[in-house]
C-alpha atoms as a PDB file:
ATOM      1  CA  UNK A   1      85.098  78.762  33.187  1.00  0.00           C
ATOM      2  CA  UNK A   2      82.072  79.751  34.380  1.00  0.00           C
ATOM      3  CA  UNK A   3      79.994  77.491  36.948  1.00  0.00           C
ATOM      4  CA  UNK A   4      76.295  78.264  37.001  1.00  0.00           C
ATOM      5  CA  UNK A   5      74.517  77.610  40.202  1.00  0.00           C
ATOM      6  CA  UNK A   6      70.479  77.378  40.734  1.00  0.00           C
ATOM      7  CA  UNK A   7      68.480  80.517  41.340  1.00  0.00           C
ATOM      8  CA  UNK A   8      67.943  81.266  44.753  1.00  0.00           C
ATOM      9  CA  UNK A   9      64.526  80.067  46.264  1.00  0.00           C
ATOM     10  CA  UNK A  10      62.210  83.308  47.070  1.00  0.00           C
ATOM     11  CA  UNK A  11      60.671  80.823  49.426  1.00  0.00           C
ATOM     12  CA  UNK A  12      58.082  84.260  50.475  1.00  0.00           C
ATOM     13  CA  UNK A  13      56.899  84.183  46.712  1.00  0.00           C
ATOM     14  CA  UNK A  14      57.136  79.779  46.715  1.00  0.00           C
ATOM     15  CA  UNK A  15      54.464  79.960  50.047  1.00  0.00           C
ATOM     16  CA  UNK A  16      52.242  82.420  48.407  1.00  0.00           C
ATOM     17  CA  UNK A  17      52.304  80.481  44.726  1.00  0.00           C
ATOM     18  CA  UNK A  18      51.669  77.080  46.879  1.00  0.00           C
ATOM     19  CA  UNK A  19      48.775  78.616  48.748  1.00  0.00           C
ATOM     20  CA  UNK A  20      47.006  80.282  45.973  1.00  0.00           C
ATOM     21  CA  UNK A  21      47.559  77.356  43.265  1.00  0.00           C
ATOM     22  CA  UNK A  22      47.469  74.224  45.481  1.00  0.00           C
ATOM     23  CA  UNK A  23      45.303  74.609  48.808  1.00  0.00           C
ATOM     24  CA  UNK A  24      43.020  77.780  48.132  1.00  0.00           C
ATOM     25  CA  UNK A  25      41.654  75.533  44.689  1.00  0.00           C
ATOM     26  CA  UNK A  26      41.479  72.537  46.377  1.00  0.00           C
ATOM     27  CA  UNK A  27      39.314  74.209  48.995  1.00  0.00           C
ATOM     28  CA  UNK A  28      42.178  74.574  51.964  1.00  0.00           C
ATOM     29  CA  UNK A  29      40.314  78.271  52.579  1.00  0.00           C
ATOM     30  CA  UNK A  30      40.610  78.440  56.543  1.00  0.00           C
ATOM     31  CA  UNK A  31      42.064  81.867  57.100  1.00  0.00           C
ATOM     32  CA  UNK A  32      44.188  80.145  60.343  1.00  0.00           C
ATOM     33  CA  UNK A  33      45.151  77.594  58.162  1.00  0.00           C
ATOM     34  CA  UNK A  34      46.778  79.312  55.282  1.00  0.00           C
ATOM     35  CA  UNK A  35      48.206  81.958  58.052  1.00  0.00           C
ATOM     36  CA  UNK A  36      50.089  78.821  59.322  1.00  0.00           C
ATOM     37  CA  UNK A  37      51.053  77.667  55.954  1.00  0.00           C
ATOM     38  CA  UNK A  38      52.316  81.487  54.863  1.00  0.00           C
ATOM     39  CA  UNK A  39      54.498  81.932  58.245  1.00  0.00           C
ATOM     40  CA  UNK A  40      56.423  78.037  57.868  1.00  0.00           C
ATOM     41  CA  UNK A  41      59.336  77.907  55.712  1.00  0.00           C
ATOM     42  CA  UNK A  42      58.799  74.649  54.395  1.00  0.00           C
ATOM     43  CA  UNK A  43      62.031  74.682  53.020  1.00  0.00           C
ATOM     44  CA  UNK A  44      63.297  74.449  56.139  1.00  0.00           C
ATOM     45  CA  UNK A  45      62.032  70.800  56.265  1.00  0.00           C
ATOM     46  CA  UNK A  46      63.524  69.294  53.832  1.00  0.00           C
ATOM     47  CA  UNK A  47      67.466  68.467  52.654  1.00  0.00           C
ATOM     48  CA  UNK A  48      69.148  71.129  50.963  1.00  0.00           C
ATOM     49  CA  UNK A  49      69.555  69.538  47.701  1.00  0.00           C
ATOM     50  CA  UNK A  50      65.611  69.435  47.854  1.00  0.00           C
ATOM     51  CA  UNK A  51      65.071  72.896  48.477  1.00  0.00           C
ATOM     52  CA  UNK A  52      63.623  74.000  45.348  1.00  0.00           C
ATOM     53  CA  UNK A  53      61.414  71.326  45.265  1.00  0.00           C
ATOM     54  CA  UNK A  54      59.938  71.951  48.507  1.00  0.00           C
ATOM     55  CA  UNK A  55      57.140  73.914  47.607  1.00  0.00           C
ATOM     56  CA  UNK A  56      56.011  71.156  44.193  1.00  0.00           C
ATOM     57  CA  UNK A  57      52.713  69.894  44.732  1.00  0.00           C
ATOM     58  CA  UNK A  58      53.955  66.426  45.364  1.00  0.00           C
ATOM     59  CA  UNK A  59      55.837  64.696  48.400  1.00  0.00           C
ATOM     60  CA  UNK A  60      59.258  65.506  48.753  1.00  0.00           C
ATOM     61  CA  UNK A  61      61.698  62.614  49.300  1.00  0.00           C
ATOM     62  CA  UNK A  62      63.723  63.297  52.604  1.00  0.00           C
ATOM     63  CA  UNK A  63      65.952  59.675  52.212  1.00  0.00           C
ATOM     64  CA  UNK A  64      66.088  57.166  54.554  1.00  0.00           C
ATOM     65  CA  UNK A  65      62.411  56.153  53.143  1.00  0.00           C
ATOM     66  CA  UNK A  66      60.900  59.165  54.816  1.00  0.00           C
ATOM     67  CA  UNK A  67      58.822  62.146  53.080  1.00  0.00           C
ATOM     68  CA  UNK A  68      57.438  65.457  53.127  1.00  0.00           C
ATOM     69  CA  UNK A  69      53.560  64.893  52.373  1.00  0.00           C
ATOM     70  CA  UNK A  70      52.195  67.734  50.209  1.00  0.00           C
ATOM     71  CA  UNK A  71      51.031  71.135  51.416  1.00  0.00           C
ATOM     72  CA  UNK A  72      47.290  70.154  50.253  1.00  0.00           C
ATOM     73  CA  UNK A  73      47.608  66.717  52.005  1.00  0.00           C
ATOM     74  CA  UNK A  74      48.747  68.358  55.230  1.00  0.00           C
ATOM     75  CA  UNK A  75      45.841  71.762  54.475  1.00  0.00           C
ATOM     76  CA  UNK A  76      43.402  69.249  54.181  1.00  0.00           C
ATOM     77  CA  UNK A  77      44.154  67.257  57.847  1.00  0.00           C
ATOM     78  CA  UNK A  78      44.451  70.651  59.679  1.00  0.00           C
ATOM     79  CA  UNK A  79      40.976  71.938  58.106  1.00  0.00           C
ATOM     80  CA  UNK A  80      39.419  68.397  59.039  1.00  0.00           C
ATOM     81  CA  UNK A  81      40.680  68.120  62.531  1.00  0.00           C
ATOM     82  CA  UNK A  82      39.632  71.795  62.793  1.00  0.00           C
ATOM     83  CA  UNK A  83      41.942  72.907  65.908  1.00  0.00           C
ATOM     84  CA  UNK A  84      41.006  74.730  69.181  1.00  0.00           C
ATOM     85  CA  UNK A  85      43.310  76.655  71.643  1.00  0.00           C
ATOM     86  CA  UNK A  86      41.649  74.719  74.295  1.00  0.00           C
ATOM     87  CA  UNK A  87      42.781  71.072  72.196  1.00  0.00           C
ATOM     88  CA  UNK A  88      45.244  69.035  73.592  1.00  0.00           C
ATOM     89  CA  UNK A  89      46.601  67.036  70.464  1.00  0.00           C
ATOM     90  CA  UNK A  90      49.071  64.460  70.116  1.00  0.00           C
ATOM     91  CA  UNK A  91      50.728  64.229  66.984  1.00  0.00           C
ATOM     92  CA  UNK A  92      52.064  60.564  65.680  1.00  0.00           C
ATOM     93  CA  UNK A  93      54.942  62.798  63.474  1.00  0.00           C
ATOM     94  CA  UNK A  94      56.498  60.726  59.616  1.00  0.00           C
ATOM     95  CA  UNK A  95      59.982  62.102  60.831  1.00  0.00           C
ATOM     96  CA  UNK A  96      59.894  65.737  58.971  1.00  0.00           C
ATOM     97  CA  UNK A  97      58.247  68.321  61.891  1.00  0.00           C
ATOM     98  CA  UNK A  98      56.633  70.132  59.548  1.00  0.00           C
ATOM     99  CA  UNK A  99      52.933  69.220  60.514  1.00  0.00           C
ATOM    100  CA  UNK A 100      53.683  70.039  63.912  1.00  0.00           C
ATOM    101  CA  UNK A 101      54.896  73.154  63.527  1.00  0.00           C
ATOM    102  CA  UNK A 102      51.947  74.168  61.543  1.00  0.00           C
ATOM    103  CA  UNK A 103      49.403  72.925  64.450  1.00  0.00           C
ATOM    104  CA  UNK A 104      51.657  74.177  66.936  1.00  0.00           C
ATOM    105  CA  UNK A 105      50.039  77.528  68.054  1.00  0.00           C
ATOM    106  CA  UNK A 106      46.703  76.635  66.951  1.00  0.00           C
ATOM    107  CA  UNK A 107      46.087  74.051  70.009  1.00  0.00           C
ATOM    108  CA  UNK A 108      46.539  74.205  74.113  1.00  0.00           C
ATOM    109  CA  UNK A 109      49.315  71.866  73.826  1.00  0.00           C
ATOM    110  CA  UNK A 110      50.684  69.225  71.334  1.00  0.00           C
ATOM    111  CA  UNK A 111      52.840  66.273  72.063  1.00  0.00           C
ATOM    112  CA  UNK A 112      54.679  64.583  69.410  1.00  0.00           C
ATOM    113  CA  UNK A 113      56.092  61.227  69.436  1.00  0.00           C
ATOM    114  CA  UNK A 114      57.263  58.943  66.610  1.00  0.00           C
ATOM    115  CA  UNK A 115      55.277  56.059  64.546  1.00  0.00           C
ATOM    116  CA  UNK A 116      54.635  53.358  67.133  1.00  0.00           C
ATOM    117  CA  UNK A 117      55.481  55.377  70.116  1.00  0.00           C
ATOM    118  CA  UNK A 118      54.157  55.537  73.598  1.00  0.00           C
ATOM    119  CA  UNK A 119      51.995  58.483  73.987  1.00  0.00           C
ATOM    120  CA  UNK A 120      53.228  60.210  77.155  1.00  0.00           C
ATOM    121  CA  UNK A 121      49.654  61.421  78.753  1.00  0.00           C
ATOM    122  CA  UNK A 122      46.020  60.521  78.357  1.00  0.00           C
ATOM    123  CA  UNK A 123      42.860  62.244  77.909  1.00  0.00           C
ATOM    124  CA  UNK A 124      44.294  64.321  74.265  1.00  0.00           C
ATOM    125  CA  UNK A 125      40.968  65.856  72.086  1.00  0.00           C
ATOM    126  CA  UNK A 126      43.175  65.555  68.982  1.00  0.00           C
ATOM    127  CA  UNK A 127      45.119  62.864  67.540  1.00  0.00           C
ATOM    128  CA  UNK A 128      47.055  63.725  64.046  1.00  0.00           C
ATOM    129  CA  UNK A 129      48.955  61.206  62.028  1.00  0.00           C
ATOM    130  CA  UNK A 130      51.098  62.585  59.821  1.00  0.00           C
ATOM    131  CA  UNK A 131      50.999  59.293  57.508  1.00  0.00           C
ATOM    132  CA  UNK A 132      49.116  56.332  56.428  1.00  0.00           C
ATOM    133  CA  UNK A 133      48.122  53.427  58.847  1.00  0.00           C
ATOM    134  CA  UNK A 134      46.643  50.394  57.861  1.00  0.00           C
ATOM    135  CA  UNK A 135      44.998  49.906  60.950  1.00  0.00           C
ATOM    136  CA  UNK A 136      44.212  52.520  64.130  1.00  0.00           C
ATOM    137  CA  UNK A 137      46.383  50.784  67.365  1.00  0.00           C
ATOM    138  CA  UNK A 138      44.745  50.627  70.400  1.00  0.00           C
ATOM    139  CA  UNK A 139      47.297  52.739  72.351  1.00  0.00           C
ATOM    140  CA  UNK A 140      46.338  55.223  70.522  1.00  0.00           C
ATOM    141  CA  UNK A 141      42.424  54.840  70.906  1.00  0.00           C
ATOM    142  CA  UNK A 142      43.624  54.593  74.827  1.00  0.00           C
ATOM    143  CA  UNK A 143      45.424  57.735  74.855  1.00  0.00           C
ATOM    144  CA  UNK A 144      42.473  59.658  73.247  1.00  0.00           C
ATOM    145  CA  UNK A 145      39.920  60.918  75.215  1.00  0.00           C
ATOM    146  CA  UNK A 146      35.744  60.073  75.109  1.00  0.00           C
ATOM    147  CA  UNK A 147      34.601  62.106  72.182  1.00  0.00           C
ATOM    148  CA  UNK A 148      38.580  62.774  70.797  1.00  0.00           C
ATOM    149  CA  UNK A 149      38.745  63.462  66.855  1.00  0.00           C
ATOM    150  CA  UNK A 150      41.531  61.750  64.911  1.00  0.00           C
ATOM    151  CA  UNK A 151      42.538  62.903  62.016  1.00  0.00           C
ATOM    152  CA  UNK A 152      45.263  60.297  59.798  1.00  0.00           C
ATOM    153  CA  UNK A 153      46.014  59.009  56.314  1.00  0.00           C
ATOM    154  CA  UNK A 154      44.389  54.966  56.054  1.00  0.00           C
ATOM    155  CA  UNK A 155      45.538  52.280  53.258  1.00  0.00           C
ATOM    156  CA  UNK A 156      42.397  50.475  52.273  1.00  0.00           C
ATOM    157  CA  UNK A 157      43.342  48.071  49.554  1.00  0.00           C
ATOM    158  CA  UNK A 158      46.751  49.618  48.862  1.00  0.00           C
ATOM    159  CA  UNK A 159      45.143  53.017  48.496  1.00  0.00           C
ATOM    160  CA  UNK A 160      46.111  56.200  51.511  1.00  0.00           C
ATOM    161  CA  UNK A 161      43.013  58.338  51.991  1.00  0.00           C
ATOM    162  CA  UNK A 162      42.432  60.771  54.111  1.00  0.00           C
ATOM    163  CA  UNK A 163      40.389  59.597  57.275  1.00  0.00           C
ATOM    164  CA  UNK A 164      38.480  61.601  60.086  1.00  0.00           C
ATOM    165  CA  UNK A 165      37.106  60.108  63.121  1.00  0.00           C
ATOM    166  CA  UNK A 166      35.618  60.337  66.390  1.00  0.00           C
ATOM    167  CA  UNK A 167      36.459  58.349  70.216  1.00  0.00           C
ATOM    168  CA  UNK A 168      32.913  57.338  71.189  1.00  0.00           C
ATOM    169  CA  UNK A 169      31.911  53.938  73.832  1.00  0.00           C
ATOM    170  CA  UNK A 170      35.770  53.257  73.913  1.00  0.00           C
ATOM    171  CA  UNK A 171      36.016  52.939  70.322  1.00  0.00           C
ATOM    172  CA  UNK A 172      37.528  54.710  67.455  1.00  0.00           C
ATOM    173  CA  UNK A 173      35.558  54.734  64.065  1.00  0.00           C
ATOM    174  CA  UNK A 174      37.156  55.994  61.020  1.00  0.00           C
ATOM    175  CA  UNK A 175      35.679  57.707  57.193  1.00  0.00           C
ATOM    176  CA  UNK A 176      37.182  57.777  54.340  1.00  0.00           C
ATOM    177  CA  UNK A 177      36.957  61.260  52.873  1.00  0.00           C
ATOM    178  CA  UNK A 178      39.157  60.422  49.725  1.00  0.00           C
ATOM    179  CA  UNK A 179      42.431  59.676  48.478  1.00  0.00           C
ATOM    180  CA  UNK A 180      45.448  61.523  49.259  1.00  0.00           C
ATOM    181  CA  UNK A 181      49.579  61.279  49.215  1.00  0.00           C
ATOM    182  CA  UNK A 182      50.307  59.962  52.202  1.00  0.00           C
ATOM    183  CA  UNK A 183      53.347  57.341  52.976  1.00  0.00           C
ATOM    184  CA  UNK A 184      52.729  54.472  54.723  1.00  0.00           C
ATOM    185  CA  UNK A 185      53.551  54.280  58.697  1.00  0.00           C
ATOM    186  CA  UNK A 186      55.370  50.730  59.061  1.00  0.00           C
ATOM    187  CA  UNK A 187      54.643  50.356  62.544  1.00  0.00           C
ATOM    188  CA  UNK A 188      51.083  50.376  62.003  1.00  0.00           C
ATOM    189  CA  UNK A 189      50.893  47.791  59.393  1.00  0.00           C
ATOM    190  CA  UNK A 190      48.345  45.217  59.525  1.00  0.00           C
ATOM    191  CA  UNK A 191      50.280  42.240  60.640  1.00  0.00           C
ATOM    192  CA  UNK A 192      50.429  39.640  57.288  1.00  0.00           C
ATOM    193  CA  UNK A 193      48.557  36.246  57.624  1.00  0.00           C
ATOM    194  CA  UNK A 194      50.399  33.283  55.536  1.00  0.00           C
ATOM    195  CA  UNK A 195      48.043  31.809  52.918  1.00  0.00           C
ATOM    196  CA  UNK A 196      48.188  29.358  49.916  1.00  0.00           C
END
């Protein structure tokens, strides 16, 4: 009896299909960008039994209620938060790595904790939030510093967008730029108010 098995991923071929028929179209054009997304094995990222389906234009379920948000979801927050080597980002990682090690060598320094973590310093230029919040904690806006750029997935009426913003008088203010697959962050739900 013969068994057949699945092809073997040529992830090099996978990473240049999902860059020229997901991000380049969707306007992802950054040259550092797509560099990053060309040298990550996203593969890597997610279970094995998901492998071939790493590279689908949707997000990839990891288990455990955690998942792998689309290349053009995470191409889209690393063009917005447009990344310096003199940035020093914190990064609020969904549980997979994989957004991290894309901004990696692209900023000064990057600390990553997970959802509803303590940031470990102050003063960061860069906040990413690899997931939807419902609404922006204030250890957060504490940890950024005057003038800091977030960039995050936010619900607004049961819809994730994708959501740039700016630390200015103390305060973080958010915009909508339009929807996108993010999954929600639980530990920055909006706490739920009883009602008739």
């Amino acid at each position: 009896m013969t068994v057949l098995s699945e092809p073997a991923l040529d992830a090099a071929a996978a990473r240049r299909a999902m860059i020229d028929s997901q991000l380049r179209p969707s306007g992802v054009n950054d040259p550092r960008v797509l560099a990053r997304f060309a040298d990550v094995a996203r593969e890597a990222f997610v279970p094995v039994a998901s492998r071939a389906v790493a590279y689908v234009d949707r997000a990839v379920p990891l288990g455990n209620g955690l998942f792998l948000a689309p290349a053009l979801t995470h191409g889209q927050m690393l063009v917005e938060a447009a990344p310096r080597p003199e940035d020093r980002a914190l990064m609020i990682d969904g549980g997979t790595g994989y957004l991290a090690t894309l901004l990696k060598p692209m900023v000064g320094s990057l600390d990553v904790i997970a959802p509803g973590g303590k940031p470990r310093g102050k003063d960061y230029t860069l906040l990413l939030i690899d997931g939807a919040i419902e609404e922006f904690p204030a250890i957060l806006s504490a940890a950024l510093a005057d003038e800091g750029r977030v960039v995050t997935g936010l619900i607004e009426r049961g819809v994730s967008r994708l959501a740039v913003g700016r630390k200015a008088a103390g305060t973080v203010g958010l915009l909508t730029l339009g929807e996108a697959d993010f999954a929600p962050l639980a530990a920055y739900a909006r706490a739920r108010k009883w009602s008739f």
